[in-house]
C-alpha atoms as a PDB file:
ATOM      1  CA  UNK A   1     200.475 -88.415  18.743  1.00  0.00           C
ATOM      2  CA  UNK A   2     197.611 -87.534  16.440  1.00  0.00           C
ATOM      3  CA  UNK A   3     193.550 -87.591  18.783  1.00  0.00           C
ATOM      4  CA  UNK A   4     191.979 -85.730  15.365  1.00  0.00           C
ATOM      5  CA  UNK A   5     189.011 -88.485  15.767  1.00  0.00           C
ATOM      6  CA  UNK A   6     188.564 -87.402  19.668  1.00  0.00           C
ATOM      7  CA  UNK A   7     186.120 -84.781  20.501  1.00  0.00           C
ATOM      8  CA  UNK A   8     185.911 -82.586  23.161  1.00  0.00           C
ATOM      9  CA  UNK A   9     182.486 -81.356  24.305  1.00  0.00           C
ATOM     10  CA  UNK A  10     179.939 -80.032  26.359  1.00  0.00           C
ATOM     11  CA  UNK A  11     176.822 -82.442  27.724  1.00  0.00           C
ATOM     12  CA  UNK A  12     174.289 -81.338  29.843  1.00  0.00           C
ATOM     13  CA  UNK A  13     176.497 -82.315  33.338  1.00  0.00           C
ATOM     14  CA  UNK A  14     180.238 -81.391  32.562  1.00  0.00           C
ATOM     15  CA  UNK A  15     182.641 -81.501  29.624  1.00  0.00           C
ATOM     16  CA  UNK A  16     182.870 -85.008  27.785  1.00  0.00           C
ATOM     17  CA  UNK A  17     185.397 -86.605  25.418  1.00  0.00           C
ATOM     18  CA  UNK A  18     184.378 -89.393  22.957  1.00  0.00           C
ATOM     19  CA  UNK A  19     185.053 -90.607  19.674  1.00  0.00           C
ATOM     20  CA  UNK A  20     182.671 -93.081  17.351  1.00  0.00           C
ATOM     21  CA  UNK A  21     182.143 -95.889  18.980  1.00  0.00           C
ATOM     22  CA  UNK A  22     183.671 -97.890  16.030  1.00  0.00           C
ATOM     23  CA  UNK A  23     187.173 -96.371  16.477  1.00  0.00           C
ATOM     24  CA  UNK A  24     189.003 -99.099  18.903  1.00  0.00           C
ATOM     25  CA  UNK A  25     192.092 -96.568  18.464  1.00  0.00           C
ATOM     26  CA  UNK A  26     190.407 -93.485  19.748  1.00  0.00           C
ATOM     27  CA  UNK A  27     189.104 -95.754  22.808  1.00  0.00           C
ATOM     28  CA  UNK A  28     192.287 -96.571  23.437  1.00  0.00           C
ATOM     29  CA  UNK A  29     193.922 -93.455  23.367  1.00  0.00           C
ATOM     30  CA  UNK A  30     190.733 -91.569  25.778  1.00  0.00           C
ATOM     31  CA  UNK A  31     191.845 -94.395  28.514  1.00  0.00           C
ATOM     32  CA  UNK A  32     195.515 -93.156  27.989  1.00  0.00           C
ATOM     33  CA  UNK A  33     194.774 -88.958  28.212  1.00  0.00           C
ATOM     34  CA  UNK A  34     192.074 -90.117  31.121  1.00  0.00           C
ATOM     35  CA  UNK A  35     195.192 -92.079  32.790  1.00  0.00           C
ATOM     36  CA  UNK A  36     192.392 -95.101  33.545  1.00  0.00           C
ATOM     37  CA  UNK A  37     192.040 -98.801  31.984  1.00  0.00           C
ATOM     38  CA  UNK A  38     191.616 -99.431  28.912  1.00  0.00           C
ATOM     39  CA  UNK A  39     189.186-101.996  30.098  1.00  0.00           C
ATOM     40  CA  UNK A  40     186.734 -99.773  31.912  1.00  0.00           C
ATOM     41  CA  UNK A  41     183.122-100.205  29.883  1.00  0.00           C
ATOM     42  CA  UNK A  42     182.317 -97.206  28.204  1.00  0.00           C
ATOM     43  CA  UNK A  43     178.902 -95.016  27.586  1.00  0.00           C
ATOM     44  CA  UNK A  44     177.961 -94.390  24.251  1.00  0.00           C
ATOM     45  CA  UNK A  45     176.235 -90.871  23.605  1.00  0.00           C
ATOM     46  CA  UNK A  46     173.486 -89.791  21.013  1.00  0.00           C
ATOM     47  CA  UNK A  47     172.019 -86.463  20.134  1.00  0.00           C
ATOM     48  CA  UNK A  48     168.874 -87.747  18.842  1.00  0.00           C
ATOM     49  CA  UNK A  49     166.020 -89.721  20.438  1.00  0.00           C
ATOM     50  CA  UNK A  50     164.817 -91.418  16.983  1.00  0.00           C
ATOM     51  CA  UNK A  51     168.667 -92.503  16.528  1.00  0.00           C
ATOM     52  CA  UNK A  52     168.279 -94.310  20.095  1.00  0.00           C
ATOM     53  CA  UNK A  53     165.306 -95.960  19.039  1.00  0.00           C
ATOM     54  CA  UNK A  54     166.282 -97.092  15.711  1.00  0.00           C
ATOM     55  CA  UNK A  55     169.539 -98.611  17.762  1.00  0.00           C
ATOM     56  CA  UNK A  56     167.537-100.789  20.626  1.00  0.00           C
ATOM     57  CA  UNK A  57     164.772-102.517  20.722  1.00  0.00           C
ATOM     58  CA  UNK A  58     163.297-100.936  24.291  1.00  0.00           C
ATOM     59  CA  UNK A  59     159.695-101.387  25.408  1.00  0.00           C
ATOM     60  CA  UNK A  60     156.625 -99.508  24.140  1.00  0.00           C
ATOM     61  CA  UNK A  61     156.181 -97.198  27.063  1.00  0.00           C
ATOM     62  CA  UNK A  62     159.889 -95.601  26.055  1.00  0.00           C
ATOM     63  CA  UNK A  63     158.262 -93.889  23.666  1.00  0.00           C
ATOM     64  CA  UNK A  64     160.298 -90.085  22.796  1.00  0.00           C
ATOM     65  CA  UNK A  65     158.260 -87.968  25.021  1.00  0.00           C
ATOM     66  CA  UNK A  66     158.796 -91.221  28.014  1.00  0.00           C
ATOM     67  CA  UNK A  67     162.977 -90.920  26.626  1.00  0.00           C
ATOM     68  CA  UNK A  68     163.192 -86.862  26.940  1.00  0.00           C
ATOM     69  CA  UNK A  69     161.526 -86.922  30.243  1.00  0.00           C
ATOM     70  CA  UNK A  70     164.077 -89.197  31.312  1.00  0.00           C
ATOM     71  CA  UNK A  71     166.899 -88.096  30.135  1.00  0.00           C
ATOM     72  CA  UNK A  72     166.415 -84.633  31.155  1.00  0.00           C
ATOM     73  CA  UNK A  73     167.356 -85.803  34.356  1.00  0.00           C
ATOM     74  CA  UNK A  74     171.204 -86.022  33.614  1.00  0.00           C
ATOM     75  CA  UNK A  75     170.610 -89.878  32.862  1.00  0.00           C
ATOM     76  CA  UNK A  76     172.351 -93.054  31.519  1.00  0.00           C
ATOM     77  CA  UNK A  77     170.315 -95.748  30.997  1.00  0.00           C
ATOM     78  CA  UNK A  78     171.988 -99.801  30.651  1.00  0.00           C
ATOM     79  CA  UNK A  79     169.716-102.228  28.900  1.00  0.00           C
ATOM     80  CA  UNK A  80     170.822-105.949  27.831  1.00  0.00           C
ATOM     81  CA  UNK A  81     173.045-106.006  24.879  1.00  0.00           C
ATOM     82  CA  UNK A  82     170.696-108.480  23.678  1.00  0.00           C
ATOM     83  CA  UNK A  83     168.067-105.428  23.121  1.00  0.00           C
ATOM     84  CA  UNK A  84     170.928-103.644  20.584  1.00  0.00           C
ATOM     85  CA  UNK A  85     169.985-102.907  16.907  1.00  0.00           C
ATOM     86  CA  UNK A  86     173.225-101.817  15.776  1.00  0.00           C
ATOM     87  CA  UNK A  87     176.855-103.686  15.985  1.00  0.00           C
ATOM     88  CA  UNK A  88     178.630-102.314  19.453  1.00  0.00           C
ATOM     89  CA  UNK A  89     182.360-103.101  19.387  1.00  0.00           C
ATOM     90  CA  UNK A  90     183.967-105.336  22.044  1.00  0.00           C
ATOM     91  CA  UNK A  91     185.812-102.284  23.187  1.00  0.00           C
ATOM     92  CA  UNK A  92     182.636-100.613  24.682  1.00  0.00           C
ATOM     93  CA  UNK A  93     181.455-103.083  27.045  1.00  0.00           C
ATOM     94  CA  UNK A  94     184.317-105.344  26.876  1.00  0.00           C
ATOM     95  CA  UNK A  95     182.376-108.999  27.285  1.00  0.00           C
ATOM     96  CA  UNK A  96     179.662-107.522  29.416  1.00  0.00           C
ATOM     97  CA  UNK A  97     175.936-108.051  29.072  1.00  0.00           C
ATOM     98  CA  UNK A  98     174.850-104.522  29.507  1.00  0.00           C
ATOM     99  CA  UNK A  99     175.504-101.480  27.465  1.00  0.00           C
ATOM    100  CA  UNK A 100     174.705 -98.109  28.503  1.00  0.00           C
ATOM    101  CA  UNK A 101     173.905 -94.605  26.690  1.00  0.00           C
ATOM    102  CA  UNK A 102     172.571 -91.132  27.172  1.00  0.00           C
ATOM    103  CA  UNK A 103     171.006 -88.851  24.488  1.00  0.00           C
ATOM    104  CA  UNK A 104     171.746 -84.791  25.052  1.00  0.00           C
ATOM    105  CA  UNK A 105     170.429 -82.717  22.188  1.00  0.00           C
ATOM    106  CA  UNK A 106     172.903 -79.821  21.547  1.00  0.00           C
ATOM    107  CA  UNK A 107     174.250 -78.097  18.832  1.00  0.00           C
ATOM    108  CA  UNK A 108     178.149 -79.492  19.544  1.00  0.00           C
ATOM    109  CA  UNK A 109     176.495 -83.264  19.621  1.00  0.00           C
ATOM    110  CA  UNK A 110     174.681 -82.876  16.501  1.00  0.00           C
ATOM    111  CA  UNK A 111     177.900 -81.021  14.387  1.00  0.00           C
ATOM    112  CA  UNK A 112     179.691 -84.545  15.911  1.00  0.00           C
ATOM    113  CA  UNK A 113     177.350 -87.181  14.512  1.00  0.00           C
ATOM    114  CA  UNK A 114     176.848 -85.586  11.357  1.00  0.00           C
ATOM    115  CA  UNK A 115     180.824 -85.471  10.948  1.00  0.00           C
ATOM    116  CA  UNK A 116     181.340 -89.356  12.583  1.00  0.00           C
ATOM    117  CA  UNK A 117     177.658 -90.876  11.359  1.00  0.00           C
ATOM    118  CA  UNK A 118     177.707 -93.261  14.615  1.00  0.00           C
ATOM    119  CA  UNK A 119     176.826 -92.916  17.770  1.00  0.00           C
ATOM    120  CA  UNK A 120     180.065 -91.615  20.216  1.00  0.00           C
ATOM    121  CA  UNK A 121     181.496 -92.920  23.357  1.00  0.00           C
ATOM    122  CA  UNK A 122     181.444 -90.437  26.473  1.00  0.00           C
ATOM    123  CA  UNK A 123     183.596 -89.842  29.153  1.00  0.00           C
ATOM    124  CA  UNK A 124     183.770 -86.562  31.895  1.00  0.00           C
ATOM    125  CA  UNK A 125     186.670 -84.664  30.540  1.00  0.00           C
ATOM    126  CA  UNK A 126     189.148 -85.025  33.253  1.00  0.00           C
ATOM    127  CA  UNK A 127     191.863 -87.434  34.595  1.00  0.00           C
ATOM    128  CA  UNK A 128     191.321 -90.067  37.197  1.00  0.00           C
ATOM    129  CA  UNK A 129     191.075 -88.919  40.829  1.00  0.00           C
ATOM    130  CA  UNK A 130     190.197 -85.645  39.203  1.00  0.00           C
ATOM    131  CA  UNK A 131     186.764 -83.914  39.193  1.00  0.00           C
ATOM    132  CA  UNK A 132     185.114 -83.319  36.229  1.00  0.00           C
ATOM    133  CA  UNK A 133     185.534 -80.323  34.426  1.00  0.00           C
ATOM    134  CA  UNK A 134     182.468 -77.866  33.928  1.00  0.00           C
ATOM    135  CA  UNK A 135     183.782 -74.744  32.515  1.00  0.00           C
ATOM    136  CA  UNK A 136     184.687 -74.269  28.857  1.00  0.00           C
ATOM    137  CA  UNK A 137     188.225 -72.385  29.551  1.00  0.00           C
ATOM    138  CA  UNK A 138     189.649 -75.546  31.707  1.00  0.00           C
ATOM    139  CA  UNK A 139     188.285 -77.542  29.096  1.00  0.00           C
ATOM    140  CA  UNK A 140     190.370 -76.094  26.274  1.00  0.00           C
ATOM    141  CA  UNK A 141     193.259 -75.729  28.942  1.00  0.00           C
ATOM    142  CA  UNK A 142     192.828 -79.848  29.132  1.00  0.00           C
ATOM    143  CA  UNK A 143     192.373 -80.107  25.402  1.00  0.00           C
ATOM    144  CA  UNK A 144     195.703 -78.028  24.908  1.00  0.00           C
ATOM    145  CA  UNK A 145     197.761 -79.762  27.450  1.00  0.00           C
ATOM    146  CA  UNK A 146     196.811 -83.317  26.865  1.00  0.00           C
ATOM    147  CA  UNK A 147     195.300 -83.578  23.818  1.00  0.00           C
ATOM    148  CA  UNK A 148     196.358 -80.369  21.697  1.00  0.00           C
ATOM    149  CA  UNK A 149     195.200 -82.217  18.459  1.00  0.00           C
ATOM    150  CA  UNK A 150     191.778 -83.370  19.294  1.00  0.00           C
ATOM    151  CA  UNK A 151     188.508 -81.674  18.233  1.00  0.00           C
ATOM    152  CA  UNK A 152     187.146 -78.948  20.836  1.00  0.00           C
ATOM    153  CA  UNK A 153     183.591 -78.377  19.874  1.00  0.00           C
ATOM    154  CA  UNK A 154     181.756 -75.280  21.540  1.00  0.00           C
ATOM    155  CA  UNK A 155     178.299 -74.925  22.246  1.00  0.00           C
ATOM    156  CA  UNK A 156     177.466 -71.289  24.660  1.00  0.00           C
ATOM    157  CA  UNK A 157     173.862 -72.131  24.194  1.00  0.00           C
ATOM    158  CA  UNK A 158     174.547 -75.346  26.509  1.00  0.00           C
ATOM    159  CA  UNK A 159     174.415 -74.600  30.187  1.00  0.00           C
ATOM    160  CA  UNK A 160     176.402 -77.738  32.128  1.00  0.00           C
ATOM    161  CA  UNK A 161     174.462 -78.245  35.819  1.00  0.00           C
ATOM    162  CA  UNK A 162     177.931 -79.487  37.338  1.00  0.00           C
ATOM    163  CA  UNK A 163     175.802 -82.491  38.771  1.00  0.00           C
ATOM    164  CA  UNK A 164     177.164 -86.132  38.397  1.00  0.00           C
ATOM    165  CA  UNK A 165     174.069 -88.341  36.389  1.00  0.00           C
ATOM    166  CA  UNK A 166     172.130 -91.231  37.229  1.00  0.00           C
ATOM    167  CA  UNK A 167     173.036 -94.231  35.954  1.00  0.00           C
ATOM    168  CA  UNK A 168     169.879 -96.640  35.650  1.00  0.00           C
ATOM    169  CA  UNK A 169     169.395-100.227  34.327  1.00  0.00           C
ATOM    170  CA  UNK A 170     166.470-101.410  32.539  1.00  0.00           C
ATOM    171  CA  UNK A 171     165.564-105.006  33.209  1.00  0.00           C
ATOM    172  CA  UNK A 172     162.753-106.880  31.190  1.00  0.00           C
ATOM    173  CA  UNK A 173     159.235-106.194  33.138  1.00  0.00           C
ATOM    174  CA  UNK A 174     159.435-102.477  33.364  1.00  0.00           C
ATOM    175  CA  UNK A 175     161.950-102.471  36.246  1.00  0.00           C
ATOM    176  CA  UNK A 176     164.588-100.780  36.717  1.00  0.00           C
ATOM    177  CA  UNK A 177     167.222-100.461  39.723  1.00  0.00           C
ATOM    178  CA  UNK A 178     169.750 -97.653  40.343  1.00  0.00           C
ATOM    179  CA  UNK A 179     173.635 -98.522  39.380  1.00  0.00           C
ATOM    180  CA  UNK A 180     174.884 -95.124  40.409  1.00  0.00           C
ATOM    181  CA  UNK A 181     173.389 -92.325  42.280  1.00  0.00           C
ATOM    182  CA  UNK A 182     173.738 -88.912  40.732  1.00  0.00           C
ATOM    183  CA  UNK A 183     172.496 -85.531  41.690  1.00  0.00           C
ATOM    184  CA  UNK A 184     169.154 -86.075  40.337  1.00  0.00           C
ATOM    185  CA  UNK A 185     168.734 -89.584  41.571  1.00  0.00           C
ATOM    186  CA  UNK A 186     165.735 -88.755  44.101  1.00  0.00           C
ATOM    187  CA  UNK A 187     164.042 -87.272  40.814  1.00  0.00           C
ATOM    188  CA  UNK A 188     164.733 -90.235  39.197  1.00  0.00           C
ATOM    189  CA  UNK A 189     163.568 -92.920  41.426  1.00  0.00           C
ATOM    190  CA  UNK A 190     160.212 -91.069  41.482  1.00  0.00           C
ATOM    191  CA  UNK A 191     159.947 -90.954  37.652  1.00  0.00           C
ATOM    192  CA  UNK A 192     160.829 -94.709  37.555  1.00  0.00           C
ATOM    193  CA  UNK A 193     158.183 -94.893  40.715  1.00  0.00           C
ATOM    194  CA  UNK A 194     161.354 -96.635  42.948  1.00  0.00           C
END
């Protein structure tokens, strides 16, 4: 089977897997190398904060500097899909209301969105019941077992904490609650004043 349109890469947490969020194939075949469902909502990912803002329509007070500061603490934020600019596909949130994404500015995520010009779904690179993977040789050991013909993109300028992320919702009236605790949630909850 041919995964040329999955990439395999490093975020700020662990090692992630994604394709454009336009390529229902590619979903499909992440849920079968993950071994989950194929109905599971997924994250999108960007590498740059303008890109995020030209895609929702969020408040005035997420502003870039509000958006770095936020996501620098191994975040995912879900807003309404009512608050989305561009088209998201069916596959990503499958009928839900919310959609969710994370912006991490390296070098492997901005070679990926040139090449795909859309924003990309992420995943941890590993199979279910299976922890994440944080280290680039078990990475390409993955890659080469499960997935030999998808795209491994390096970035040794990109240290991965190891830490699972926050995942955060945004409701209308500057609140927010707490869908998943990560690592950094404490951090978080303070920066959202929780």
């Amino acid at each position: 089977m041919s995964y040329e349109n999955i990439y395999i890469y490093p975020t700020d947490t662990v090692w992630g897997m994604g394709a454009s969020i336009y390529l229902k194939k590619a979903q499909e075949q992440i849920a079968e190398i993950k071994k989950t469902s194929g109905q599971k909502p997924l994250s999108m990912m960007f590498y740059d904060l303008d890109d995020v803002k030209t895609s929702f329509h969020l408040p005035g007070f997420m502003d870039k500097t509000w958006l770095q500061d936020f996501f620098s603490l191994e975040t995912t934020l879900a807003v309404d899909m009512s608050r989305a600019k561009i088209e998201i596909p069916s596959w990503i949130n499958h009928g839900g209301s919310l959609v969710a994404f994370r912006c991490v500015s390296n070098n492997a995520l901005k070679y990926i969105m040139a090449k795909v010009h859309a924003p990309i779904t992420t995943t941890s690179l590993n199979q279910t019941a299976s922890p994440p993977i944080t280290n680039k040789k078990e990475a390409l050991a993955f890659c080469l077992k499960y997935c030999k013909s998808a795209q491994f993109i390096e970035d040794d300028n990109q240290i991965l904490s190891g830490r699972s992320s926050t995942f955060v919702q945004f409701h209308d009236l500057h609140k927010f609650s707490i869908l998943r605790k990560g690592a950094l949630s404490d951090r978080v909850e303070r920066y959202l004043g929780l």
